[in-house]
Protein backbone atom coordinates (compact mmCIF):
# COMPACT_ATOMS: atom_id res chain seq x y z
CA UNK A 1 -11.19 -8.24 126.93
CA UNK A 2 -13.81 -8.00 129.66
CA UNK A 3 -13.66 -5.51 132.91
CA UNK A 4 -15.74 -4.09 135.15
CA UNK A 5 -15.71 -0.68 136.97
CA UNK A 6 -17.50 1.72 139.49
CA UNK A 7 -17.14 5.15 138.11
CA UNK A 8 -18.46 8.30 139.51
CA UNK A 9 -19.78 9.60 136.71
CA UNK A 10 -23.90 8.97 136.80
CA UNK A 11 -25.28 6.59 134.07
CA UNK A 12 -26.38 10.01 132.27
CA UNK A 13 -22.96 11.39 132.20
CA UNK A 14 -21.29 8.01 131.82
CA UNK A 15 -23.49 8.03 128.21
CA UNK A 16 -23.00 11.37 127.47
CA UNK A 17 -19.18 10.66 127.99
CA UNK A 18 -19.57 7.93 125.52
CA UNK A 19 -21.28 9.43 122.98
CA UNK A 20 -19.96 12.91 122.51
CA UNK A 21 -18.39 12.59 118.91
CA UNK A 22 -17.93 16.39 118.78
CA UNK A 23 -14.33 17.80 119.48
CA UNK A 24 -15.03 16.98 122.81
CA UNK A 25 -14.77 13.48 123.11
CA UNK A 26 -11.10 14.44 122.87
CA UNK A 27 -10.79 16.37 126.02
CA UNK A 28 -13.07 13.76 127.66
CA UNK A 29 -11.05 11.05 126.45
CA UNK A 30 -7.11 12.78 126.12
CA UNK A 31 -5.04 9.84 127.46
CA UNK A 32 -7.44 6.96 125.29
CA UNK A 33 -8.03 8.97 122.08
CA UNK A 34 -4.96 9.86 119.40
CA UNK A 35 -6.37 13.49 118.10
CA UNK A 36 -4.09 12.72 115.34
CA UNK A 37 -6.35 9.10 114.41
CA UNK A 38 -9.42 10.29 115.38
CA UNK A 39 -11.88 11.36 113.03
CA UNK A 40 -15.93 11.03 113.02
CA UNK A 41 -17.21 9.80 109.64
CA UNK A 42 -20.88 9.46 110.18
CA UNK A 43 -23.28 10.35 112.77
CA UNK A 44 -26.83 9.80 113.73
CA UNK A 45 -28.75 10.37 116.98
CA UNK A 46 -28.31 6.90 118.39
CA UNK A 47 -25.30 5.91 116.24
CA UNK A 48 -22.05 7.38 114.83
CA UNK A 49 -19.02 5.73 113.00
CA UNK A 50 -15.49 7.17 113.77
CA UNK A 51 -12.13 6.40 113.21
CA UNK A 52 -10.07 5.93 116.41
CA UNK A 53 -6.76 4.83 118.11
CA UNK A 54 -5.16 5.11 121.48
CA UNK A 55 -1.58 7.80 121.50
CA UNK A 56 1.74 5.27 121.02
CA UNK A 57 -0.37 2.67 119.49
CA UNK A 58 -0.08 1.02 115.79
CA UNK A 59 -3.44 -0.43 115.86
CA UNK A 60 -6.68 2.20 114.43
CA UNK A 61 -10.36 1.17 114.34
CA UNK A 62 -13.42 2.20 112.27
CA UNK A 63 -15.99 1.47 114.76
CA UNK A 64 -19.77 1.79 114.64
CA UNK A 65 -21.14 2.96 118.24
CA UNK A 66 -25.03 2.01 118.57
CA UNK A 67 -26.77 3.28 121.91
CA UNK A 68 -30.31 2.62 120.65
CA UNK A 69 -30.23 -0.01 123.58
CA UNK A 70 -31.19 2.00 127.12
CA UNK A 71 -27.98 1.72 129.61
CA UNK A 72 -25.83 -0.09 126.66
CA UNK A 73 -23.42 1.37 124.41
CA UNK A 74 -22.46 -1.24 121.16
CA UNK A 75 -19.41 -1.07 118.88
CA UNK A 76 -18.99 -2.85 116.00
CA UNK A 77 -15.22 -2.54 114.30
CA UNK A 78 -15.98 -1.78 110.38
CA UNK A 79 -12.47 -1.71 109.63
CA UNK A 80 -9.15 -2.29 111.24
CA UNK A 81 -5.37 -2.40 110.65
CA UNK A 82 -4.50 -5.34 112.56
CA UNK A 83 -6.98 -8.20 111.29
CA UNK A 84 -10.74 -8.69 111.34
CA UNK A 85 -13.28 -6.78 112.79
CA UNK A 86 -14.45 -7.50 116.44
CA UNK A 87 -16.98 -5.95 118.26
CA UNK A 88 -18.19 -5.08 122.03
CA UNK A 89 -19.71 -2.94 124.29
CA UNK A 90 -20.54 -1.44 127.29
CA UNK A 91 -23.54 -1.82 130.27
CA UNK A 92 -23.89 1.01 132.32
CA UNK A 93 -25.81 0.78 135.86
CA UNK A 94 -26.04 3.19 138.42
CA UNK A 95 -24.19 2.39 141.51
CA UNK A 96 -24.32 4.12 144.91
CA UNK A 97 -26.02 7.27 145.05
CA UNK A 98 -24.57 8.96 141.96
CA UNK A 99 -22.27 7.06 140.66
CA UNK A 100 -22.23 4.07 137.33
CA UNK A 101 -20.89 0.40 137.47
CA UNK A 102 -19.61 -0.58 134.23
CA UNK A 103 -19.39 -3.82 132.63
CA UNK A 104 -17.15 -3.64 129.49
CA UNK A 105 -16.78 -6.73 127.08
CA UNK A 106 -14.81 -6.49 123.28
CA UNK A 107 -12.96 -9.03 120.78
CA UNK A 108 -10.60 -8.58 118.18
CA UNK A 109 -9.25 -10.45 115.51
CA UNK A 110 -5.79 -10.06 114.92
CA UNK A 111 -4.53 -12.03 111.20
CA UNK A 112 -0.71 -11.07 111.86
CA UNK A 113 1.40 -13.33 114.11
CA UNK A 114 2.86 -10.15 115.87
CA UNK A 115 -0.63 -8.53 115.72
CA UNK A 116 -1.97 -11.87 117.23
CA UNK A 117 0.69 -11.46 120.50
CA UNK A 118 0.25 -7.89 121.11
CA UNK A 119 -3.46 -7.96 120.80
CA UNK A 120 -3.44 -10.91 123.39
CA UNK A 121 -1.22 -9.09 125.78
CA UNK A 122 -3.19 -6.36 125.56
CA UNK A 123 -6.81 -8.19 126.52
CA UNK A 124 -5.08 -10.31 129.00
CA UNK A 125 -2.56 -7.96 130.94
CA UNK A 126 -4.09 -4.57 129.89
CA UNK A 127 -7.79 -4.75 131.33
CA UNK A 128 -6.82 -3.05 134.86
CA UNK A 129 -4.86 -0.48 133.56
CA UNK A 130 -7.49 0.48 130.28
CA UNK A 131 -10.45 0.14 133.18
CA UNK A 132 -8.71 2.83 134.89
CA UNK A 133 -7.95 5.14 132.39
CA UNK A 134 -11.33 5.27 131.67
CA UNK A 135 -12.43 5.96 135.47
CA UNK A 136 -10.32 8.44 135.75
CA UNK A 137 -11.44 10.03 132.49
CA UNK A 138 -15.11 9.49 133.57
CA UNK A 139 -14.68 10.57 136.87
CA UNK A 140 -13.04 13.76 135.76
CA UNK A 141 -15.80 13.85 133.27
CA UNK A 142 -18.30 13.87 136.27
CA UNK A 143 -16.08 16.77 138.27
CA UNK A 144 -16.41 18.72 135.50
């Protein structure tokens, strides 16, 4: 899946948006995050590992965020319920005069058959409508 956005959420909030693994991140991220999946396992100052999924979705992660890398959040997929683990991540630039343009890239490796279609429907008819739920989450994020 690869899409790109212009958010106006500065690159400081846009990483703060991405990074808050306290009870937060589920107010910043309601309509993307299942509170009923999500859990953090580990956490570090550049790094946490947490268990997420998206609400009316099968598929769960363990990912490993990394955002040791200036203007670049990393995820690495430790565990999944749909296949093997993928990976991806996430540039952030500033863009205008306060807002972020995002360039978001991340594989997955479905095993199942029916995983297989659903995660390829999803990366290939999905990206405009995921891009904008997370605009309008960072952009509320920004308002806030």
């Amino acid at each position: 899946m690869k899409f790109d956005l212009i958010t106006r959420a500065s690159p400081a909030q846009v990483l703060e948006a991405m990074t808050d693994f306290t009870d937060r991140r589920l107010e910043i991220w309601n309509t993307t995050l299942d509170p009923k999946i999500y859990k953090v396992i580990e956490l570090g100052d550049t790094w946490a590992v947490a268990r997420e999924g998206s609400p009316r979705s099968p598929y769960w992660v363990i990912a490993r965020y990394d955002w040791s890398d200036l203007g670049v959040v990393r995820w690495t997929e430790l565990e999944t319920n749909h296949g093997d683990p993928g990976d991806g991540f996430m540039r952030i630039e500033p863009s205008g005069a306060e807002g972020s343009h995002l360039h978001v890239e991340w594989s997955t490796h479905p095993v199942r058959i029916r995983d297989k279609l659903a995660i390829f429907l999803l990366h290939h008819t999905m990206n405009r409508v995921i891009a904008r739920m997370w605009r309008n989450a960072l952009d509320r994020f920004a308002l806030a």
